[in-house]
C-alpha atoms as a PDB file:
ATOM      1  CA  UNK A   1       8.157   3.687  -0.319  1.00  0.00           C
ATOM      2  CA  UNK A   2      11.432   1.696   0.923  1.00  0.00           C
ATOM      3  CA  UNK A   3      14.571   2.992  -0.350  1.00  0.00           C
ATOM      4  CA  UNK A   4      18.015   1.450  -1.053  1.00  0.00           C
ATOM      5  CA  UNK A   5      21.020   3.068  -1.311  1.00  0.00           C
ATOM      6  CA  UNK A   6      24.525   3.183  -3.176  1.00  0.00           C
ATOM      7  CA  UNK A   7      27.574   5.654  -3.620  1.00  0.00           C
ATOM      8  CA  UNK A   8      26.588   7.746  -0.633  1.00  0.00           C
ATOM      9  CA  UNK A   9      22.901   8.059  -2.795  1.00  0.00           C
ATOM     10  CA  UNK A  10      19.480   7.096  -0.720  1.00  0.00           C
ATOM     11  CA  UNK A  11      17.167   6.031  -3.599  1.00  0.00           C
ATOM     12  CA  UNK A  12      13.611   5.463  -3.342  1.00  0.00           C
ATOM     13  CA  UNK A  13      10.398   5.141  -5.411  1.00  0.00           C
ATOM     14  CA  UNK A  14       7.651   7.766  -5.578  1.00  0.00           C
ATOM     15  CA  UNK A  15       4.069   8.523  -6.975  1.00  0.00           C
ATOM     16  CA  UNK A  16       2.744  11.920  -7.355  1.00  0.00           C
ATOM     17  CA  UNK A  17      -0.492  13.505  -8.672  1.00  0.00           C
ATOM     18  CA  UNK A  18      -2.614  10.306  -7.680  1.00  0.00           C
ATOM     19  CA  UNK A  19      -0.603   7.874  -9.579  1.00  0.00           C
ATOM     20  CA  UNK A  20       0.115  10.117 -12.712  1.00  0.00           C
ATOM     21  CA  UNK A  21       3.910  10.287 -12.323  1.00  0.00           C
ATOM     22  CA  UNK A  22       5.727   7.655 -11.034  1.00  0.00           C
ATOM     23  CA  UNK A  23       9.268   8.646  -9.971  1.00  0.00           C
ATOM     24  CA  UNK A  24      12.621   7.544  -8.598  1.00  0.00           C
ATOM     25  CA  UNK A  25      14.281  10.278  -5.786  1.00  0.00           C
ATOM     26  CA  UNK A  26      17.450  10.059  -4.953  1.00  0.00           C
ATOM     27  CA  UNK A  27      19.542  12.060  -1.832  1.00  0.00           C
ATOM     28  CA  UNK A  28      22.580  12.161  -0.821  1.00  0.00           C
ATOM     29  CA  UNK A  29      23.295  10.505   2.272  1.00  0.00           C
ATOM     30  CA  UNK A  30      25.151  12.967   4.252  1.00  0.00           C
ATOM     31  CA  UNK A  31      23.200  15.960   4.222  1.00  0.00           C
ATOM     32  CA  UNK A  32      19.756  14.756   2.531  1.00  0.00           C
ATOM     33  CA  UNK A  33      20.045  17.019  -0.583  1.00  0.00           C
ATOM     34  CA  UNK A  34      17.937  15.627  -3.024  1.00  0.00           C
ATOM     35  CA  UNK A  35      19.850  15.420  -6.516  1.00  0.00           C
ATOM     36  CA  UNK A  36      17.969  13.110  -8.343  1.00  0.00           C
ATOM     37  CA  UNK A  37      13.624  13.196  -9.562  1.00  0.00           C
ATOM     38  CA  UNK A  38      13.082  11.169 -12.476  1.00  0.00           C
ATOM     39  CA  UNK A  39       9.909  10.744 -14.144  1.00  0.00           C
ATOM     40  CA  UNK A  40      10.027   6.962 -14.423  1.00  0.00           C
ATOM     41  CA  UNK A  41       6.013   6.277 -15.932  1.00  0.00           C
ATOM     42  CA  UNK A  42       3.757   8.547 -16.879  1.00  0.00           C
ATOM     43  CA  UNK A  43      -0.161   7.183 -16.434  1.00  0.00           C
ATOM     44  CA  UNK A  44      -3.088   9.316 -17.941  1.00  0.00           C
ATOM     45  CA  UNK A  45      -5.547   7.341 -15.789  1.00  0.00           C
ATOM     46  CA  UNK A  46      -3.929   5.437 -12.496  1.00  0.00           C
ATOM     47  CA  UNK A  47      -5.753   2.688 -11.654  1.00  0.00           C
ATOM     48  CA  UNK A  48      -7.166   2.376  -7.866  1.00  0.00           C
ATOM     49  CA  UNK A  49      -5.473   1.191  -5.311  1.00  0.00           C
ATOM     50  CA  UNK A  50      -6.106   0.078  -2.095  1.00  0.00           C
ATOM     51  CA  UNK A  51      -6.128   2.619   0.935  1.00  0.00           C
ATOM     52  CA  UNK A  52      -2.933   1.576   2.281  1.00  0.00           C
ATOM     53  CA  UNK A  53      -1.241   0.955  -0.748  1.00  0.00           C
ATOM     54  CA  UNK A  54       0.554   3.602  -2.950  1.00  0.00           C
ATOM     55  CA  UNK A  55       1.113   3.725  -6.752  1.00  0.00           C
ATOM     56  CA  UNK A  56       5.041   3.552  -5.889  1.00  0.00           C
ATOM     57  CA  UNK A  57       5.110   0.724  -2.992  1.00  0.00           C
ATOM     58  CA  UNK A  58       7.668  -1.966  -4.493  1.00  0.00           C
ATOM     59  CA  UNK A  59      11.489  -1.448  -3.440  1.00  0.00           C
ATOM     60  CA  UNK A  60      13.977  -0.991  -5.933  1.00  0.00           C
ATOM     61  CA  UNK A  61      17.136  -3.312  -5.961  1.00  0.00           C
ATOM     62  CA  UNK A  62      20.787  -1.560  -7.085  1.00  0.00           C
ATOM     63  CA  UNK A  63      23.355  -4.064  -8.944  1.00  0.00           C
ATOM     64  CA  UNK A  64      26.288  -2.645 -10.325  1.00  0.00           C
ATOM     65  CA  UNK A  65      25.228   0.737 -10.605  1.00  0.00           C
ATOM     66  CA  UNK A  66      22.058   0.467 -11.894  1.00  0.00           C
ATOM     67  CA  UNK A  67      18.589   1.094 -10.215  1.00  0.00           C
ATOM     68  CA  UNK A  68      16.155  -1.425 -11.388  1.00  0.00           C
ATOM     69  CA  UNK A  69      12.277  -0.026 -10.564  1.00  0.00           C
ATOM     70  CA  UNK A  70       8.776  -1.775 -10.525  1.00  0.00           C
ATOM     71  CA  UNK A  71       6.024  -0.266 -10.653  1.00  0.00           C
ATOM     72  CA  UNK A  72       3.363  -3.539 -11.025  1.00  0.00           C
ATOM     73  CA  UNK A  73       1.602  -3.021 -14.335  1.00  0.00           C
ATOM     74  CA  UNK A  74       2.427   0.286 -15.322  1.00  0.00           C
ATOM     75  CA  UNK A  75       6.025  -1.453 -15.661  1.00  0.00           C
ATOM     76  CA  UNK A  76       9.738  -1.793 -14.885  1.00  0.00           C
ATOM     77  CA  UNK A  77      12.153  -0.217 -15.961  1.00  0.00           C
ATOM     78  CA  UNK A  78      16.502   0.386 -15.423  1.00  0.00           C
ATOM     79  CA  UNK A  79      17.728   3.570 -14.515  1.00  0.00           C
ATOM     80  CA  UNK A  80      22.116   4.764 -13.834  1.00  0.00           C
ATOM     81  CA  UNK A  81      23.300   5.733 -11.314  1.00  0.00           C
ATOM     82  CA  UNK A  82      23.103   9.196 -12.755  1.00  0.00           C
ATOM     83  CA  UNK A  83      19.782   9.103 -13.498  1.00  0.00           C
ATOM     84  CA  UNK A  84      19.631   8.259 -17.215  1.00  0.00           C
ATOM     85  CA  UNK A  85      16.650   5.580 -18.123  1.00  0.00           C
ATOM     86  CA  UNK A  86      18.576   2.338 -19.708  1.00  0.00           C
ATOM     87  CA  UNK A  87      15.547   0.542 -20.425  1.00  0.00           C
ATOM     88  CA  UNK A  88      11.363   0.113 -20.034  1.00  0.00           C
ATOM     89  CA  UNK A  89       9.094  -2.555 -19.735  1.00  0.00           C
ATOM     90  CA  UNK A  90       5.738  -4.104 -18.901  1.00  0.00           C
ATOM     91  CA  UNK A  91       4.188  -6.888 -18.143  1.00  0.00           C
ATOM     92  CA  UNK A  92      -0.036  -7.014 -18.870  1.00  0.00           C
ATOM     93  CA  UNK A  93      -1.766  -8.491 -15.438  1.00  0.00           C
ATOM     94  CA  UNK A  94      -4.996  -7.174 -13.505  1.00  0.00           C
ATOM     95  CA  UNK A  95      -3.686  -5.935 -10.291  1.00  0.00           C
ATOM     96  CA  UNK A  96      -6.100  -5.700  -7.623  1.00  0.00           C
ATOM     97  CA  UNK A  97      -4.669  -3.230  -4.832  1.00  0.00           C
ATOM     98  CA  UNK A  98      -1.745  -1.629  -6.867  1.00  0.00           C
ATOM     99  CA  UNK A  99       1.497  -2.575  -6.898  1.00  0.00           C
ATOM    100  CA  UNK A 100       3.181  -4.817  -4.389  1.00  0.00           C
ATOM    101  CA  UNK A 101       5.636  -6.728  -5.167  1.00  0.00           C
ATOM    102  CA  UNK A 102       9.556  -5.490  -5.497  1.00  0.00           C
ATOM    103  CA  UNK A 103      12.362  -6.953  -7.880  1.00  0.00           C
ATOM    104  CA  UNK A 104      15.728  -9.120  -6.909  1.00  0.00           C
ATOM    105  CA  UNK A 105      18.486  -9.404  -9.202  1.00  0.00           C
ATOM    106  CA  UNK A 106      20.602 -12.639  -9.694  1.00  0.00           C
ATOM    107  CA  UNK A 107      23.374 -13.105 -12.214  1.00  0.00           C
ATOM    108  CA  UNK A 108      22.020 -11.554 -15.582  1.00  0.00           C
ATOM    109  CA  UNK A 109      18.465 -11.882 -14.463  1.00  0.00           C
ATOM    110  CA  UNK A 110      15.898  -9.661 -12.879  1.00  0.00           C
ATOM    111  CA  UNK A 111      13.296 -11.332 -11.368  1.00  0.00           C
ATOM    112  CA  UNK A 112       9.369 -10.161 -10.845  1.00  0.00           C
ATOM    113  CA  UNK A 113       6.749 -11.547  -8.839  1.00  0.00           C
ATOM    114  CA  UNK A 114       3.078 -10.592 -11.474  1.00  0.00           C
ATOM    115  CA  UNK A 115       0.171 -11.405  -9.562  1.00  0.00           C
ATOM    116  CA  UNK A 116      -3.198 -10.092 -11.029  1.00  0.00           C
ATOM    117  CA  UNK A 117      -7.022 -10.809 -10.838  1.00  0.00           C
ATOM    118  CA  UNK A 118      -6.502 -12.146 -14.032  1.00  0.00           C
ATOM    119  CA  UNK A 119      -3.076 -14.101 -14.395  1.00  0.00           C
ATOM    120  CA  UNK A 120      -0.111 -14.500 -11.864  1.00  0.00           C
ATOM    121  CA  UNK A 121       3.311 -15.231 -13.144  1.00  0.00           C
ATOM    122  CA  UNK A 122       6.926 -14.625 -12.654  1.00  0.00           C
ATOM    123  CA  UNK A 123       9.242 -13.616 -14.924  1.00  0.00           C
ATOM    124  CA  UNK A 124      12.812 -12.770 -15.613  1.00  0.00           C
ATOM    125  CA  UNK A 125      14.223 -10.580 -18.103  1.00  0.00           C
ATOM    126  CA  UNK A 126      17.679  -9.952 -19.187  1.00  0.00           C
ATOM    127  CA  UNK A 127      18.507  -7.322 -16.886  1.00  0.00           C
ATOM    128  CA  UNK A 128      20.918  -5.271 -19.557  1.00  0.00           C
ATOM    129  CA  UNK A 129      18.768  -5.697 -22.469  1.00  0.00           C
ATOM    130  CA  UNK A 130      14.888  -5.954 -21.079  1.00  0.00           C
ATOM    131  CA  UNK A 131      14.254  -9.135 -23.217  1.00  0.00           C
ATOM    132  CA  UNK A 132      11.967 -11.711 -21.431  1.00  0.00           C
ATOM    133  CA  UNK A 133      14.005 -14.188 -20.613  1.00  0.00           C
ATOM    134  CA  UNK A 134      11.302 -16.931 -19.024  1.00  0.00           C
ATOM    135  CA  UNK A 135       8.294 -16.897 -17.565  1.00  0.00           C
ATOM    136  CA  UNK A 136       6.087 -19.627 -15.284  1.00  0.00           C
ATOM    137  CA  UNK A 137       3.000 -19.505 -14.416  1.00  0.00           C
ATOM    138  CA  UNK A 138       2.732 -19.540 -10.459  1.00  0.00           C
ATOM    139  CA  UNK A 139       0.685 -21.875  -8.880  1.00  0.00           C
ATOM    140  CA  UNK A 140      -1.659 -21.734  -6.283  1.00  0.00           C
ATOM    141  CA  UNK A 141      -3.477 -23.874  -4.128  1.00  0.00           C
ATOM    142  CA  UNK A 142      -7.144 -22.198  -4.580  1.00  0.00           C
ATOM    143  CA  UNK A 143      -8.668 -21.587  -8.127  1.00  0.00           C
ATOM    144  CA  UNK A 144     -11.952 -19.868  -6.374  1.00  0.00           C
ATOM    145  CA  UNK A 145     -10.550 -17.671  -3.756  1.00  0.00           C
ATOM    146  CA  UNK A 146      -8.573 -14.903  -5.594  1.00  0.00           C
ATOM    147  CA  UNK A 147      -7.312 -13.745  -2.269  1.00  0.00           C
ATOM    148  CA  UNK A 148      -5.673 -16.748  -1.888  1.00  0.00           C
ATOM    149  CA  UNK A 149      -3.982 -16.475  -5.153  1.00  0.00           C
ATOM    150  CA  UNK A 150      -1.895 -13.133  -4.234  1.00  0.00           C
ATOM    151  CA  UNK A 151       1.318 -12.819  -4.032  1.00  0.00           C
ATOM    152  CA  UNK A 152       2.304  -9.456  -2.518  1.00  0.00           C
ATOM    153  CA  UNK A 153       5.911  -9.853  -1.937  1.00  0.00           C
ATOM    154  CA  UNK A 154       9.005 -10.390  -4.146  1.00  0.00           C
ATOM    155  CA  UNK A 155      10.597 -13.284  -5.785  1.00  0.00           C
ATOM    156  CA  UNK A 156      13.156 -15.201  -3.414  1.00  0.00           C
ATOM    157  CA  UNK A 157      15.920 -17.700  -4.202  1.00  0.00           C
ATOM    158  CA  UNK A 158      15.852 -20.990  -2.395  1.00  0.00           C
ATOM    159  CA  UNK A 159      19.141 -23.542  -2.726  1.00  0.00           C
ATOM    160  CA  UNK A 160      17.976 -27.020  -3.719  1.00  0.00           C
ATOM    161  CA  UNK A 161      19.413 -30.353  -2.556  1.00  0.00           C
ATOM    162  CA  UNK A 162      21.326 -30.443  -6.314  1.00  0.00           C
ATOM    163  CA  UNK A 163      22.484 -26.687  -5.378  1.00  0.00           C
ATOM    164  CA  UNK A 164      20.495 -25.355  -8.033  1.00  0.00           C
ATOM    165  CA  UNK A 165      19.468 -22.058  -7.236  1.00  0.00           C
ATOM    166  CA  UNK A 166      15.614 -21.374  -7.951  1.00  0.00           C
ATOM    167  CA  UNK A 167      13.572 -18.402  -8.032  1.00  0.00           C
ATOM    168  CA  UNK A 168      10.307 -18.615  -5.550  1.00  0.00           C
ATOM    169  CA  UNK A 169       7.531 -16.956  -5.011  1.00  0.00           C
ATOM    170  CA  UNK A 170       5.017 -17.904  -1.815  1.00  0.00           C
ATOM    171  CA  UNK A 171       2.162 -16.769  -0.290  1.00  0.00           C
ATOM    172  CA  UNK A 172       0.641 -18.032   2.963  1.00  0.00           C
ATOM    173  CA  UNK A 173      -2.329 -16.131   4.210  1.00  0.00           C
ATOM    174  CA  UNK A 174      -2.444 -15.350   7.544  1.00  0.00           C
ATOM    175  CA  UNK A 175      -4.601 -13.709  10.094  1.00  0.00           C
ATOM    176  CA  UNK A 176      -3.808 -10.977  12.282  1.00  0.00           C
ATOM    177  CA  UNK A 177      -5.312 -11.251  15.998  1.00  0.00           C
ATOM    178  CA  UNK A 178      -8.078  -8.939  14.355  1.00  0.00           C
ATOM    179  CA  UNK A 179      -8.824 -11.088  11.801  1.00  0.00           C
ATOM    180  CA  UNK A 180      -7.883  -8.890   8.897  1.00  0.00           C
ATOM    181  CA  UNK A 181      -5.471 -10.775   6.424  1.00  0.00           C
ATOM    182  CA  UNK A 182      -1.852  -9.717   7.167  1.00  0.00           C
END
């Protein structure tokens, strides 16, 4: 559960009750005080995840005092600085492990890496309003090996030789000395 943090306020992502309540936390950064637990999702039946994921693993990104959360497919959503819920979204993909992947912001956009068994995508909505504002499918080098086809990170933006910014998503699998993908 990474955290960011603005206006002396440590903010961070949460799940609680195996998945059931997905929350934002926030503390003050002086003393720790915690003055912030929002109920962001509420999920009758979580899905499963893998063992060292957790229902709540993507970072949240601040811009201009807003707190934008995302939770994979049980969704995304805007949240003030003082805790009041702007907007809610989602986006219908398969995940495999849980959620993974964590939002950027640029200009008016924010920006979501989808990757599921069944589709993988990203996507940028209007980050004031929540309206889809495009979506790609990703590519990927291996129609057969679904591992191959996972994401697990967040969008990035790459400068072009025209200076056109572009939003990015990669995935390179690599092996650990143990041989477990990394």
């Amino acid at each position: 559960m990474p955290s960011v943090y603005a206006n002396g306020i440590i903010w961070l992502t949460s799940a609680v009750d195996d998945g059931k309540s997905l929350r934002l936390l926030g503390y003050r950064l002086d003393d720790g005080q915690q003055v912030h637990d929002i109920e962001v999702f509420a999920n009758s039946e979580p899905k499963s995840i893998h063992k060292k994921n957790s229902h709540a693993s993507p970072t949240p990104v601040i811009d201009q005092g807003r707190i934008f959360v995302h939770f994979g497919t049980y969704g995304t959503a805007c949240v003030t600085t003082d805790g009041k819920i702007q907007w809610k979204t989602k986006f219908d993909y398969e995940p495999m492990h849980g959620p993974g992947g964590s939002p950027i912001v640029y200009q008016n956009l924010l920006i979501l890496a989808c990757d599921g068994t069944d589709v993988q995508f990203l996507v940028a909505v209007d980050k004031r309003t929540e309206k889809e504002v495009w979506r790609t499918k990703r590519t990927h080098a291996s129609e057969e090996r679904l591992s191959e086809r996972k994401c697990r990170q967040w969008p990035f933006l790459l400068r072009s030789d025209s200076a056109r910014r572009r939003a990015a998503s990669y995935f390179r699998r690599r092996r650990s000395r143990g041989g477990v993908p990394c």
